[in-house]
PDB file of N, CA and C in Angstrom:
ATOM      1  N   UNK A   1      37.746  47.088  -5.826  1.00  0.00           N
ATOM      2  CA  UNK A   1      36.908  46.286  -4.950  1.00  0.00           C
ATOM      3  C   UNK A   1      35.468  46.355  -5.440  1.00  0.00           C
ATOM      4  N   UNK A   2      35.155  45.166  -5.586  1.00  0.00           N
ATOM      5  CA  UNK A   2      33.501  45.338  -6.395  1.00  0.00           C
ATOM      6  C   UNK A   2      32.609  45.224  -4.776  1.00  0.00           C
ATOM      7  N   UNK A   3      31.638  46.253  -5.150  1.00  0.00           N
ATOM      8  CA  UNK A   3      30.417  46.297  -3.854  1.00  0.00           C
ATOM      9  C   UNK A   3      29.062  45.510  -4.197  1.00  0.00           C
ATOM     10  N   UNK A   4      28.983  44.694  -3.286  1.00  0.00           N
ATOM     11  CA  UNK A   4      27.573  43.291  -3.289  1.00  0.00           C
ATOM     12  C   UNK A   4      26.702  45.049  -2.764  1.00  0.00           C
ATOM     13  N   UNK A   5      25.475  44.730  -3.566  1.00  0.00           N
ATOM     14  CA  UNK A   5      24.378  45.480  -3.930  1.00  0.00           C
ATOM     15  C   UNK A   5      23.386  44.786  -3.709  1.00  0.00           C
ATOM     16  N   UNK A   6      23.848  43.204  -3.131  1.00  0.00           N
ATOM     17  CA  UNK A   6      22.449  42.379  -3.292  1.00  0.00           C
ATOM     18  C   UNK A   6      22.110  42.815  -1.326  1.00  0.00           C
ATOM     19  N   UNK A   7      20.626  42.719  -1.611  1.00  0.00           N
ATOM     20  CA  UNK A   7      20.031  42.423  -0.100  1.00  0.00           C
ATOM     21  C   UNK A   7      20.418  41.308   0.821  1.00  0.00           C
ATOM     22  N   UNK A   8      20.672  41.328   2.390  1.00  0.00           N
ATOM     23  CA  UNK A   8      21.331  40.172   2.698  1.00  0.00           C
ATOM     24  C   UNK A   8      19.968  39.359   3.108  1.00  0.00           C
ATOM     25  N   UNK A   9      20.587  38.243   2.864  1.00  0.00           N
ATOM     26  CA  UNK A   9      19.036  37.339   3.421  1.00  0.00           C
ATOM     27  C   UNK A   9      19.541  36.120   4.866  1.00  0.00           C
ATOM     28  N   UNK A  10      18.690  35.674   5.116  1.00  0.00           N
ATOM     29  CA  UNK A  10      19.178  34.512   6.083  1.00  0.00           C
ATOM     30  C   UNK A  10      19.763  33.591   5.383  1.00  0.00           C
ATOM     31  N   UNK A  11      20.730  33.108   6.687  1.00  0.00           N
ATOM     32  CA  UNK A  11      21.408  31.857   5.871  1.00  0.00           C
ATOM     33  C   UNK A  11      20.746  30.601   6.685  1.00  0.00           C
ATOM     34  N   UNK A  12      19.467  30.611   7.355  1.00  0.00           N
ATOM     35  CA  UNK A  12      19.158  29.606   7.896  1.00  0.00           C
ATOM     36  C   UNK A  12      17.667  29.571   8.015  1.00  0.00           C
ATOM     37  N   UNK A  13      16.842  28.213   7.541  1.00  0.00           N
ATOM     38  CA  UNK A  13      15.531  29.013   7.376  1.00  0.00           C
ATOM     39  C   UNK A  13      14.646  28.636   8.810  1.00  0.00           C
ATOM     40  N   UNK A  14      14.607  29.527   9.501  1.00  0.00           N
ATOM     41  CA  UNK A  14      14.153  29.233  10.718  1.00  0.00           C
ATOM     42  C   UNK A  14      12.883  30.430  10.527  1.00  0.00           C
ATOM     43  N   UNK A  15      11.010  30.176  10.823  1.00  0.00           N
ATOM     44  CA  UNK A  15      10.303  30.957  11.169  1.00  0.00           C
ATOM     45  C   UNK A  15      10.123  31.349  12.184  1.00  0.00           C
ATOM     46  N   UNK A  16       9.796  32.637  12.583  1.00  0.00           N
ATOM     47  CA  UNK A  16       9.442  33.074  14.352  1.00  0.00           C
ATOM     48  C   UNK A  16       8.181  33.380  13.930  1.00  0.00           C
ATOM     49  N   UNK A  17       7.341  32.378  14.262  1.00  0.00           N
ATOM     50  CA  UNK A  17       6.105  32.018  14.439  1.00  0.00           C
ATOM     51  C   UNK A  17       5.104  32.604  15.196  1.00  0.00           C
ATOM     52  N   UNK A  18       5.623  33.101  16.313  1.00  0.00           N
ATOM     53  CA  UNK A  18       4.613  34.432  16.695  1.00  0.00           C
ATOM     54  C   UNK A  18       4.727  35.349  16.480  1.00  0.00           C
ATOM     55  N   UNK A  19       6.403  36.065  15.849  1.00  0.00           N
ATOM     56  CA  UNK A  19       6.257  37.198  15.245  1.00  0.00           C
ATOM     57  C   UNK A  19       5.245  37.614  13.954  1.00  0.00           C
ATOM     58  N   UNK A  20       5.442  36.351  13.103  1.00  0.00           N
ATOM     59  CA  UNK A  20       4.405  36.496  12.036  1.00  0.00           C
ATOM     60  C   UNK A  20       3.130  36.776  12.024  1.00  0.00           C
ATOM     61  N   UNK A  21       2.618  35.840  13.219  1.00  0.00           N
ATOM     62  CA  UNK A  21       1.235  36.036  13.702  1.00  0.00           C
ATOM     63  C   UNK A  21       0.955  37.905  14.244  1.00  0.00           C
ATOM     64  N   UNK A  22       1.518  38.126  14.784  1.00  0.00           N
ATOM     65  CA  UNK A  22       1.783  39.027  15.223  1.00  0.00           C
ATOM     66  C   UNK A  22       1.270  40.088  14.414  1.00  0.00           C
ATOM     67  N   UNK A  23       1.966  40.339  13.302  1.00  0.00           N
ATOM     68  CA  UNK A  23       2.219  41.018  11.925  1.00  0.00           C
ATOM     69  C   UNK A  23       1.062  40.654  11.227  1.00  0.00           C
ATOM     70  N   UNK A  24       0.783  39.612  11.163  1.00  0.00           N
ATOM     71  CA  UNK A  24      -0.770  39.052  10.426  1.00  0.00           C
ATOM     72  C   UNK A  24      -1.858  40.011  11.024  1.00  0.00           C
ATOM     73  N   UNK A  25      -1.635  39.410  12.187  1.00  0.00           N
ATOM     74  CA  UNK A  25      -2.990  40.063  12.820  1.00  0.00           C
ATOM     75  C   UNK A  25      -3.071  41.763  12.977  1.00  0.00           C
ATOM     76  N   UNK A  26      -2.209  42.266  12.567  1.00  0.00           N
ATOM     77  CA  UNK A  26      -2.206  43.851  12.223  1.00  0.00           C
ATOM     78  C   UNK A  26      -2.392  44.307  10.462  1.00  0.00           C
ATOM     79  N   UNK A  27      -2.260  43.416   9.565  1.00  0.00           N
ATOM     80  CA  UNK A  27      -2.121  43.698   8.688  1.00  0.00           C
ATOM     81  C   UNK A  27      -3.484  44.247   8.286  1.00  0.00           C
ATOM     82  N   UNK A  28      -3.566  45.444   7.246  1.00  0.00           N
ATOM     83  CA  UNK A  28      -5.214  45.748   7.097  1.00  0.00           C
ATOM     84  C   UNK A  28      -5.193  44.780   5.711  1.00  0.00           C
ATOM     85  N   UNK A  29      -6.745  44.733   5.612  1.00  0.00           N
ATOM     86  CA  UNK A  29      -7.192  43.953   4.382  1.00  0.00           C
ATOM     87  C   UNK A  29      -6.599  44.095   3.042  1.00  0.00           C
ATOM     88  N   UNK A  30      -6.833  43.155   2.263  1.00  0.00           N
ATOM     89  CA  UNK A  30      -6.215  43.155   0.844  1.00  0.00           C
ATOM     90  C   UNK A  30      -6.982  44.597   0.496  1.00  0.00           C
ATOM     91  N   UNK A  31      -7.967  44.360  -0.202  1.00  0.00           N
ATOM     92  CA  UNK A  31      -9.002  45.633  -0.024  1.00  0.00           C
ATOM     93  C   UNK A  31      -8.074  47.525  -0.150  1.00  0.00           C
ATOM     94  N   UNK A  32      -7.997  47.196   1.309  1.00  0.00           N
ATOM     95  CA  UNK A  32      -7.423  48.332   1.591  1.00  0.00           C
ATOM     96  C   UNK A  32      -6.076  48.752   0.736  1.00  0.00           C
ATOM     97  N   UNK A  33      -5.032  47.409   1.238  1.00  0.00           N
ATOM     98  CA  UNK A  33      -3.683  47.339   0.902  1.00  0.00           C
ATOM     99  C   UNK A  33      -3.718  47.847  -1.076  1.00  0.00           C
ATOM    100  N   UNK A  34      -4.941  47.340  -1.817  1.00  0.00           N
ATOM    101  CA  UNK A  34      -4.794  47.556  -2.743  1.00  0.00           C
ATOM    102  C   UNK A  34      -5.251  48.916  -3.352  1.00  0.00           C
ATOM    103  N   UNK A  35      -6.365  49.399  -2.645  1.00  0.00           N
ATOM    104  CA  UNK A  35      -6.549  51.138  -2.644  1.00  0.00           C
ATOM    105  C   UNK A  35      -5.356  51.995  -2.498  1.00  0.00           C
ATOM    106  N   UNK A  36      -4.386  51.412  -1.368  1.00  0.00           N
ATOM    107  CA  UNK A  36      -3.533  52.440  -0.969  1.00  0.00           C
ATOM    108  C   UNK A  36      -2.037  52.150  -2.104  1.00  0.00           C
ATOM    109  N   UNK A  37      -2.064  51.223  -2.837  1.00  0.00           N
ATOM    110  CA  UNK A  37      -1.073  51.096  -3.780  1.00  0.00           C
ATOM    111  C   UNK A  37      -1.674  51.642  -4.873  1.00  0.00           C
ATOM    112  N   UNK A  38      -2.990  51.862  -5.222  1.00  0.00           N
ATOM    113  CA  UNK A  38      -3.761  52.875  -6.131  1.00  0.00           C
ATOM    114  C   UNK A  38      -3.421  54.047  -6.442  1.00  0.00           C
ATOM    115  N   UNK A  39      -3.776  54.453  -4.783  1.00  0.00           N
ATOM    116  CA  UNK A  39      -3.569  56.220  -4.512  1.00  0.00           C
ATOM    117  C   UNK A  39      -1.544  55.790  -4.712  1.00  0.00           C
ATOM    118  N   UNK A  40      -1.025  55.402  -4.513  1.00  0.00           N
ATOM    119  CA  UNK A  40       0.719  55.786  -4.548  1.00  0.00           C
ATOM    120  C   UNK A  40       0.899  55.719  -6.643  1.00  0.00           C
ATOM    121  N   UNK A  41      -0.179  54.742  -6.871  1.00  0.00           N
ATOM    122  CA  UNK A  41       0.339  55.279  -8.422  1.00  0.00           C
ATOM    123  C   UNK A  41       0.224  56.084  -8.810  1.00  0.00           C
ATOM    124  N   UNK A  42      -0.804  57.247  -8.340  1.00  0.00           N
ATOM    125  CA  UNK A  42      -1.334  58.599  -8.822  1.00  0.00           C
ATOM    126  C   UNK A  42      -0.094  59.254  -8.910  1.00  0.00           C
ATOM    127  N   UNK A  43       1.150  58.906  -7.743  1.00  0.00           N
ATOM    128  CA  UNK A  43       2.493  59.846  -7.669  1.00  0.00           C
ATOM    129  C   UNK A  43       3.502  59.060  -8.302  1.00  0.00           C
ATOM    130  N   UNK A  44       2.886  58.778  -9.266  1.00  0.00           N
ATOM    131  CA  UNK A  44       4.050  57.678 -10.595  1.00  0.00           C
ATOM    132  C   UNK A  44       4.028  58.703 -11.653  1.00  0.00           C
ATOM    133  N   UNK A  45       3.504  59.914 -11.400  1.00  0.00           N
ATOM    134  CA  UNK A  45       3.354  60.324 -12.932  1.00  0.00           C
ATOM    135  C   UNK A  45       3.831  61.778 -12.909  1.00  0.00           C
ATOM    136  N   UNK A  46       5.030  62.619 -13.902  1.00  0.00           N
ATOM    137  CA  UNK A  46       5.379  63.437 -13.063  1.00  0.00           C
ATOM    138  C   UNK A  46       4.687  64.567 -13.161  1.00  0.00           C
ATOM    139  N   UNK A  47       3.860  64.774 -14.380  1.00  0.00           N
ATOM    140  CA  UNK A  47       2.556  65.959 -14.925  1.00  0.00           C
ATOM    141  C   UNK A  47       2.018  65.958 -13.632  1.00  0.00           C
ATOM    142  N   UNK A  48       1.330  64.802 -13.103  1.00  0.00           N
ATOM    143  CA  UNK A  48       0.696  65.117 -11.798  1.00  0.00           C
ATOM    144  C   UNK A  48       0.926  65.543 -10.683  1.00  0.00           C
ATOM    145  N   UNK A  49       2.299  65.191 -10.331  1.00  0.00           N
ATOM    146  CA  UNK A  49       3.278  65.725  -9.415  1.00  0.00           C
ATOM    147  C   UNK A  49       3.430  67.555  -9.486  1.00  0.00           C
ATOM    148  N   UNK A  50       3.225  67.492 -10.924  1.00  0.00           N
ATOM    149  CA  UNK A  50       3.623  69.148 -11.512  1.00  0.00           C
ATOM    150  C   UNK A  50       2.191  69.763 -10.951  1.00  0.00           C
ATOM    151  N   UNK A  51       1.226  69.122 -11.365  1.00  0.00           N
ATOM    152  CA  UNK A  51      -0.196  69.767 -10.705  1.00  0.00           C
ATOM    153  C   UNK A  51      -0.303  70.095  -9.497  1.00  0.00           C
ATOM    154  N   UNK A  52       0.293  68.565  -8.571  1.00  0.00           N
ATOM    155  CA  UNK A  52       0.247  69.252  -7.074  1.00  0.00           C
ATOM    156  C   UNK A  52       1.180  69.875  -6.741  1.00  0.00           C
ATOM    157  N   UNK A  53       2.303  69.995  -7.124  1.00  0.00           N
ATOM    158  CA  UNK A  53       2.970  71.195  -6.770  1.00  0.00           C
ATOM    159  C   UNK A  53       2.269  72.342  -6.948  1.00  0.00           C
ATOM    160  N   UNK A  54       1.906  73.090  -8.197  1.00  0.00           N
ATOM    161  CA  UNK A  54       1.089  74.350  -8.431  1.00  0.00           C
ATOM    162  C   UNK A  54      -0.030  74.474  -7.622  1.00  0.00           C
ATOM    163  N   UNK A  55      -0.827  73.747  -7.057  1.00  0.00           N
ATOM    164  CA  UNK A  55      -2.093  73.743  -6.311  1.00  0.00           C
ATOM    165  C   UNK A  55      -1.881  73.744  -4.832  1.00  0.00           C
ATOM    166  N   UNK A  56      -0.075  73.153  -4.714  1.00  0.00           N
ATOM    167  CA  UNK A  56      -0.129  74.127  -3.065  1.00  0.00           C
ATOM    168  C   UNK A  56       0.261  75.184  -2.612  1.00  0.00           C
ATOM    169  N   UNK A  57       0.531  76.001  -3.734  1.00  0.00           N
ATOM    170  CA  UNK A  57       0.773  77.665  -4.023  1.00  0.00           C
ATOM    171  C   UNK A  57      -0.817  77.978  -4.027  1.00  0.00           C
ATOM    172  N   UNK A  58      -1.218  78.108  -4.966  1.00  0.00           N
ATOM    173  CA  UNK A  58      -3.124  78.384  -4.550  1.00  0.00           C
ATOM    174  C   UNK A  58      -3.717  77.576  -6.045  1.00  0.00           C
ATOM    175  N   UNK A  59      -4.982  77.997  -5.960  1.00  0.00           N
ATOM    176  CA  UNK A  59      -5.619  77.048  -6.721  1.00  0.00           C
ATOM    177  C   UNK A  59      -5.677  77.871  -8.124  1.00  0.00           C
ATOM    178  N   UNK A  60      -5.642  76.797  -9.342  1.00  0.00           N
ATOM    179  CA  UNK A  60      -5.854  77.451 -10.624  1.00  0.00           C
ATOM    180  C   UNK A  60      -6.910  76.892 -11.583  1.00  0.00           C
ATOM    181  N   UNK A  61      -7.209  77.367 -12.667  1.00  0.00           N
ATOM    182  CA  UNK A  61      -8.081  76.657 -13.435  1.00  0.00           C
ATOM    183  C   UNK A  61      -7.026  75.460 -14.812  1.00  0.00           C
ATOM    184  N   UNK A  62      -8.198  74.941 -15.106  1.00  0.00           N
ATOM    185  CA  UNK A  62      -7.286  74.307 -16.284  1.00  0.00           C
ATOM    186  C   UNK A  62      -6.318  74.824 -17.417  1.00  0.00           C
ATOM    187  N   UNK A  63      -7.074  76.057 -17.601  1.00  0.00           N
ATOM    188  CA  UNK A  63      -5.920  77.191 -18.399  1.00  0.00           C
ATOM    189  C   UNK A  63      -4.669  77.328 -17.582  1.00  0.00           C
ATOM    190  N   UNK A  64      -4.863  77.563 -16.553  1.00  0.00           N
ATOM    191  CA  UNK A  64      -3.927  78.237 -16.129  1.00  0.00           C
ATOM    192  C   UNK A  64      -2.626  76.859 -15.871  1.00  0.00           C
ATOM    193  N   UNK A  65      -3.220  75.906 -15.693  1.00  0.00           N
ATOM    194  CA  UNK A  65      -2.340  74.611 -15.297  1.00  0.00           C
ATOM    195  C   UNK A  65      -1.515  74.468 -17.157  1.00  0.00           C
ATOM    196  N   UNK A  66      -2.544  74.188 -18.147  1.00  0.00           N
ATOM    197  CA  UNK A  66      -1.954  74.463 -19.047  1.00  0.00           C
ATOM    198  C   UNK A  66      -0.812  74.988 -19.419  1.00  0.00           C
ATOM    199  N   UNK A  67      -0.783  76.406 -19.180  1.00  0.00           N
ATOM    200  CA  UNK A  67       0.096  77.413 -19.502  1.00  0.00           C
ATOM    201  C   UNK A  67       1.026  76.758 -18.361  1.00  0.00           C
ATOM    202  N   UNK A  68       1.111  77.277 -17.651  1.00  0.00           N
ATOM    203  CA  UNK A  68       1.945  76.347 -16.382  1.00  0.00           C
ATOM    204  C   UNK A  68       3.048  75.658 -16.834  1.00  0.00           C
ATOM    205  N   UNK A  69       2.263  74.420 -17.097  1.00  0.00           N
ATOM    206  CA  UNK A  69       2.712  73.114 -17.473  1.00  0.00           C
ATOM    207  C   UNK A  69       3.304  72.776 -18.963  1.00  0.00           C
ATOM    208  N   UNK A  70       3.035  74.118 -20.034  1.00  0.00           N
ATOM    209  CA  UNK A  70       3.094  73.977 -21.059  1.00  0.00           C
ATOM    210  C   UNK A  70       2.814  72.690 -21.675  1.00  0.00           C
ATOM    211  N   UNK A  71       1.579  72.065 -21.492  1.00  0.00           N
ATOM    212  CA  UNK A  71       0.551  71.192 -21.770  1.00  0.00           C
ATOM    213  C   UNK A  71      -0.517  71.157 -22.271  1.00  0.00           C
ATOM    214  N   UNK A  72      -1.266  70.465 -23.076  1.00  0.00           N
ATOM    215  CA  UNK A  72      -2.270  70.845 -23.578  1.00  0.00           C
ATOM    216  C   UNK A  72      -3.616  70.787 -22.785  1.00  0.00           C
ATOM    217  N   UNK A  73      -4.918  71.758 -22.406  1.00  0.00           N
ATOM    218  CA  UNK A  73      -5.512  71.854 -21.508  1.00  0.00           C
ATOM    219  C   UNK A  73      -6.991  70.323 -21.438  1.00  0.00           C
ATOM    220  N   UNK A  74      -6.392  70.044 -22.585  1.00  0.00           N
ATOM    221  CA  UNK A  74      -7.245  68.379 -22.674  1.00  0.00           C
ATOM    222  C   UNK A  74      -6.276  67.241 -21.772  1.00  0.00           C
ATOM    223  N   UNK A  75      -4.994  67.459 -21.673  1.00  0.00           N
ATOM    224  CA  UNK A  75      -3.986  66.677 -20.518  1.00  0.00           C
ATOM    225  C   UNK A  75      -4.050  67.260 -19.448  1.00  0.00           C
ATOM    226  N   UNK A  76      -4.412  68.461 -19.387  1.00  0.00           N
ATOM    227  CA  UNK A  76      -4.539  68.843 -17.577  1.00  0.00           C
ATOM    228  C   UNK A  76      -5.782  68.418 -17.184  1.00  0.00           C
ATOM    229  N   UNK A  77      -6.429  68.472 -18.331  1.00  0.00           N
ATOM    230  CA  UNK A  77      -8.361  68.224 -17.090  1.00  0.00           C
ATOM    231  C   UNK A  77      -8.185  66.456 -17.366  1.00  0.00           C
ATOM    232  N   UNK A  78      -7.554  65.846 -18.654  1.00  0.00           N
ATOM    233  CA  UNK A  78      -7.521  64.048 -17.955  1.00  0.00           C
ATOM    234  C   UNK A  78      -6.489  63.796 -16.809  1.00  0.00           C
ATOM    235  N   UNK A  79      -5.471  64.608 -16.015  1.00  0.00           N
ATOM    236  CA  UNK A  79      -4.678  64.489 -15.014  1.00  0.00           C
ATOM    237  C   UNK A  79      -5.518  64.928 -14.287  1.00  0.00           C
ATOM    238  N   UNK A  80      -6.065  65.887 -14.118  1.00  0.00           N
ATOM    239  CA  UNK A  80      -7.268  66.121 -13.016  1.00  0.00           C
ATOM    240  C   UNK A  80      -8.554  65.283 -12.738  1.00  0.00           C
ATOM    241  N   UNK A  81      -8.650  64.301 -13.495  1.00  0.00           N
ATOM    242  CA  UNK A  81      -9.928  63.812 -13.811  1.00  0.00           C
ATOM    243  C   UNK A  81      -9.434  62.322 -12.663  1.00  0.00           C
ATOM    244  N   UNK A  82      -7.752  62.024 -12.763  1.00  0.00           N
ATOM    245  CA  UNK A  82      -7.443  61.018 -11.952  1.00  0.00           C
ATOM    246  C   UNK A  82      -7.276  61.526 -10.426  1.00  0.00           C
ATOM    247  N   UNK A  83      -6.185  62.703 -10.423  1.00  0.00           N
ATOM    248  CA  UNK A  83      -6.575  63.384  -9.020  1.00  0.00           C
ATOM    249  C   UNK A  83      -7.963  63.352  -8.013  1.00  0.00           C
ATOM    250  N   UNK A  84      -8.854  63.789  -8.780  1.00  0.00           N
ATOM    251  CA  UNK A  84      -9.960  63.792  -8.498  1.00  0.00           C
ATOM    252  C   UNK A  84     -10.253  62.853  -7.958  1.00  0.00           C
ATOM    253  N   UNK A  85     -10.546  61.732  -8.685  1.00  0.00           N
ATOM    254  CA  UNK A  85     -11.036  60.224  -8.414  1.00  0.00           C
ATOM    255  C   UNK A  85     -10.473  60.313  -7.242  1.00  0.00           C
ATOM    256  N   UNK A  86      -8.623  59.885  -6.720  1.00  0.00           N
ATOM    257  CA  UNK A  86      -8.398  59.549  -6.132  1.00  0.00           C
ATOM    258  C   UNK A  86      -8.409  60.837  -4.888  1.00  0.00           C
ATOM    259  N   UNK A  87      -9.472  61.626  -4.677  1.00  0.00           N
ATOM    260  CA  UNK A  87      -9.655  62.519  -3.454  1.00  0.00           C
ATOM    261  C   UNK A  87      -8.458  63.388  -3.258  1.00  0.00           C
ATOM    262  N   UNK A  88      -7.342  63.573  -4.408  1.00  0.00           N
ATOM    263  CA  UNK A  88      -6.149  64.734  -4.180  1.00  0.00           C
ATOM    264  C   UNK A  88      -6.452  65.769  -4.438  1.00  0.00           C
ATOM    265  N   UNK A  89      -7.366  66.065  -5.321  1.00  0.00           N
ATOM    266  CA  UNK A  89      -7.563  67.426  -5.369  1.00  0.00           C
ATOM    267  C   UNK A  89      -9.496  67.764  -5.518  1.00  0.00           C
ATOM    268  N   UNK A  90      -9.621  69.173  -5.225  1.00  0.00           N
ATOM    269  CA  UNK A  90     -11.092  69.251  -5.283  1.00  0.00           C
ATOM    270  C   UNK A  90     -11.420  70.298  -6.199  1.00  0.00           C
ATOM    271  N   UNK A  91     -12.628  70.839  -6.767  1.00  0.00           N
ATOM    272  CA  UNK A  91     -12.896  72.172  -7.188  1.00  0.00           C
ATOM    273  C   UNK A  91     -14.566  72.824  -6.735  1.00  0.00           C
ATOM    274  N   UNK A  92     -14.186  74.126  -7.438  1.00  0.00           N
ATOM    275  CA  UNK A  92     -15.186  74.668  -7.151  1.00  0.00           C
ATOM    276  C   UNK A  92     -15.195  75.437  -8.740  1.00  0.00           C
ATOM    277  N   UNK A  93     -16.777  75.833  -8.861  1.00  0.00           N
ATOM    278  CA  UNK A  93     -17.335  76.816  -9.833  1.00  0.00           C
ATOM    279  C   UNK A  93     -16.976  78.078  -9.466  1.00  0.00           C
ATOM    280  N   UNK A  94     -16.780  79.060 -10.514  1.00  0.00           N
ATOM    281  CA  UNK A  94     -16.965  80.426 -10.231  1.00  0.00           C
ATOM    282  C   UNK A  94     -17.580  80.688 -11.601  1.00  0.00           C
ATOM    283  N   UNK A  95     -19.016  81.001 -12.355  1.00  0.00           N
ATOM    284  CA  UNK A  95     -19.858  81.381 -13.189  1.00  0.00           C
ATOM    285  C   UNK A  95     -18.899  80.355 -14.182  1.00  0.00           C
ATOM    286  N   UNK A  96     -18.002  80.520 -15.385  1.00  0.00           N
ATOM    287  CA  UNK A  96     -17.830  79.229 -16.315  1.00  0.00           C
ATOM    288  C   UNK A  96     -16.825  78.597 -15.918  1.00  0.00           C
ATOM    289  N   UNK A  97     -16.091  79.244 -15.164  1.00  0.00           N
ATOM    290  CA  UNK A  97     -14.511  78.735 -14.468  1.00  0.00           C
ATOM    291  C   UNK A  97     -14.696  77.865 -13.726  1.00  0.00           C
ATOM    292  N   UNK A  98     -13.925  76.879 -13.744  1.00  0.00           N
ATOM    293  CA  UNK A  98     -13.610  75.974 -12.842  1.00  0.00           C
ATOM    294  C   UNK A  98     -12.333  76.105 -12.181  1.00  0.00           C
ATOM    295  N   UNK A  99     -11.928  75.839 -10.772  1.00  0.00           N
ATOM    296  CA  UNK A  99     -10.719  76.425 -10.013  1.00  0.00           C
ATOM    297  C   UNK A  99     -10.725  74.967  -9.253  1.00  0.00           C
ATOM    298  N   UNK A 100      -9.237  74.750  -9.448  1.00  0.00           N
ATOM    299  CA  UNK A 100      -8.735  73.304  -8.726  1.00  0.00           C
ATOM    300  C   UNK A 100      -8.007  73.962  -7.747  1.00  0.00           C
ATOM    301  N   UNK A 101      -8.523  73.021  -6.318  1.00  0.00           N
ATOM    302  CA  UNK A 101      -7.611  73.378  -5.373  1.00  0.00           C
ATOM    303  C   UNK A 101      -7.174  71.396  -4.806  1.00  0.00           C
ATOM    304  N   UNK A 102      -6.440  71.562  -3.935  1.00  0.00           N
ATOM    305  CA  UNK A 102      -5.635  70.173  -3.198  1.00  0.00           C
ATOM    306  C   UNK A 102      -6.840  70.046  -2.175  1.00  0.00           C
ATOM    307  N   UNK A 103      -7.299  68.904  -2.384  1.00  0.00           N
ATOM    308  CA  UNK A 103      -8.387  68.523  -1.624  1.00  0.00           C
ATOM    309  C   UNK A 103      -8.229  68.471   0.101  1.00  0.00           C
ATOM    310  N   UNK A 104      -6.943  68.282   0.924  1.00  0.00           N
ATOM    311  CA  UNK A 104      -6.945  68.569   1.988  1.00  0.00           C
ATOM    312  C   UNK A 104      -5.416  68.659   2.238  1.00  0.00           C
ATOM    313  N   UNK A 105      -5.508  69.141   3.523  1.00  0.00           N
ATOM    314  CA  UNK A 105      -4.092  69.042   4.209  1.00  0.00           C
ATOM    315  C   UNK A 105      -3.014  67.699   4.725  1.00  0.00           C
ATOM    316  N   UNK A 106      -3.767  66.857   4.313  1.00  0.00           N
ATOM    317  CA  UNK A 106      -2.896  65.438   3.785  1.00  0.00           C
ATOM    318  C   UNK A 106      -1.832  65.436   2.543  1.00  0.00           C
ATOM    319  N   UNK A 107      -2.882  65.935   1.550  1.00  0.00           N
ATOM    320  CA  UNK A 107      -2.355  65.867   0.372  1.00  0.00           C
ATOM    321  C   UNK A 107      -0.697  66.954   0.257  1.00  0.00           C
ATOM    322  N   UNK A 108      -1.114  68.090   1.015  1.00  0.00           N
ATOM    323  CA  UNK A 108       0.011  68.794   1.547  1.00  0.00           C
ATOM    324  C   UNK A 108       1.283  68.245   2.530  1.00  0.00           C
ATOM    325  N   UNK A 109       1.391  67.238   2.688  1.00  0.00           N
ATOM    326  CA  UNK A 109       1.734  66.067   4.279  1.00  0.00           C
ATOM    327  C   UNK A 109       2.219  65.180   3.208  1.00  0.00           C
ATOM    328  N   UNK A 110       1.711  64.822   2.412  1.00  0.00           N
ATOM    329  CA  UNK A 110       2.170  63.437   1.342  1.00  0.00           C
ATOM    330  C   UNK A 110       3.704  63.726   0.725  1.00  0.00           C
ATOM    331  N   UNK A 111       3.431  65.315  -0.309  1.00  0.00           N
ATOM    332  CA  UNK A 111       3.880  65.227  -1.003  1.00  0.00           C
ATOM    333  C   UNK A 111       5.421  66.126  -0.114  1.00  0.00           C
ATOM    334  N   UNK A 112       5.410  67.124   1.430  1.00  0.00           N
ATOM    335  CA  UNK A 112       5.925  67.600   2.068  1.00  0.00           C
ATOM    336  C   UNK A 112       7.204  66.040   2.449  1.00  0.00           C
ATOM    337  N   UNK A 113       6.304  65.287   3.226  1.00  0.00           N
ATOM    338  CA  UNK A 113       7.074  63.805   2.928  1.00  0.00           C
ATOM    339  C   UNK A 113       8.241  63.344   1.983  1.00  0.00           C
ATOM    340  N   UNK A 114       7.877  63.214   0.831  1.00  0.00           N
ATOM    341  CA  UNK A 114       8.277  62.807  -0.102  1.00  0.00           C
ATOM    342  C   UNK A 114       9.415  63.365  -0.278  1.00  0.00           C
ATOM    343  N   UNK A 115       8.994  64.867  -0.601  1.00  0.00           N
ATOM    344  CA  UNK A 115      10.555  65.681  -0.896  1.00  0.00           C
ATOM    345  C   UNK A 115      11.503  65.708   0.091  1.00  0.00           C
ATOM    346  N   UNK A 116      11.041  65.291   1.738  1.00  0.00           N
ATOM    347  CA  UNK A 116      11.789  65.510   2.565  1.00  0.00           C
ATOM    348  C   UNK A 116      12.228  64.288   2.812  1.00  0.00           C
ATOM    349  N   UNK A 117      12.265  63.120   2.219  1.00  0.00           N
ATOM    350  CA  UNK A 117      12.636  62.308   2.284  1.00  0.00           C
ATOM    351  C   UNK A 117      13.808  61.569   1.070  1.00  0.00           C
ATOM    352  N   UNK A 118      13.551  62.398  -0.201  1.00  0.00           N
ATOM    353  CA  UNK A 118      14.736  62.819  -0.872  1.00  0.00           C
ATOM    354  C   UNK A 118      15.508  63.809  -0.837  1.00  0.00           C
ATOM    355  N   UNK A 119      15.685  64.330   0.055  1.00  0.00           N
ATOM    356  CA  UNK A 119      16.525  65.125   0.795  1.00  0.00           C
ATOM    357  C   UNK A 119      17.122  64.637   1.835  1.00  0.00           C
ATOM    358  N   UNK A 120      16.784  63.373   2.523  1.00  0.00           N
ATOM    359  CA  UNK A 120      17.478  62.996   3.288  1.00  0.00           C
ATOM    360  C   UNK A 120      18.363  61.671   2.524  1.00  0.00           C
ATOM    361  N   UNK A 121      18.031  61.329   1.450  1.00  0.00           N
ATOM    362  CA  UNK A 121      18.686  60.261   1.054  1.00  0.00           C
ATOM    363  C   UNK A 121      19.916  60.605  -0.003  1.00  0.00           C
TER     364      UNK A 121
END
């Protein structure tokens, strides 16, 4: 028995015209809509994924992500350099060290999400 894989669609093209409106008028701006498909590419990549995993154990420096990651420490600070941008992770100085930590308890919520949501599937 072969299994249809396709999505079902209507077989009749009828609009519900205030539902749409409806939906319109909640939708946030392009603007926005396109920031927030920004920040979801940051979790297209799996080095980065590997970063925030290690950074919600505690925070490390670029060496240490390196070794980690068995990566070279010029690919951990350009993966950090996008984190950054996009507000996932933060740092601080300590005299030459630099120490990356997960910029907030969202970022902990995102990625908690995620796994728990391939776990349910």
């Amino acid at each position: 028995m072969k299994q249809d894989n396709s999505s079902p669609t209507c077989t009749v093209h009828c609009i519900h015209t205030e539902h749409v409106e409806q939906v319109q008028n909640h939708l946030p701006s392009q603007e926005f809509l396109y920031d927030l498909a920004e920040l979801f590419k940051v979790f297209g990549d799996s080095t980065r994924i590997k970063i925030l995993y290690a950074l919600l154990e505690q925070e490390l420096c670029v060496c240490d992500l390196a070794q980690l990651l068995t990566v070279s420490q010029s690919a951990v600070s350009h993966q950090l350099r996008i984190l950054k941008q996009r507000k996932l992770v933060r740092f601080r100085r300590e005299g030459k060290v630099i120490y990356y930590a997960l910029d907030d308890d969202h970022v902990r919520a995102i990625l908690s999400m995620g796994a728990q949501h391939l776990k349910e599937t």
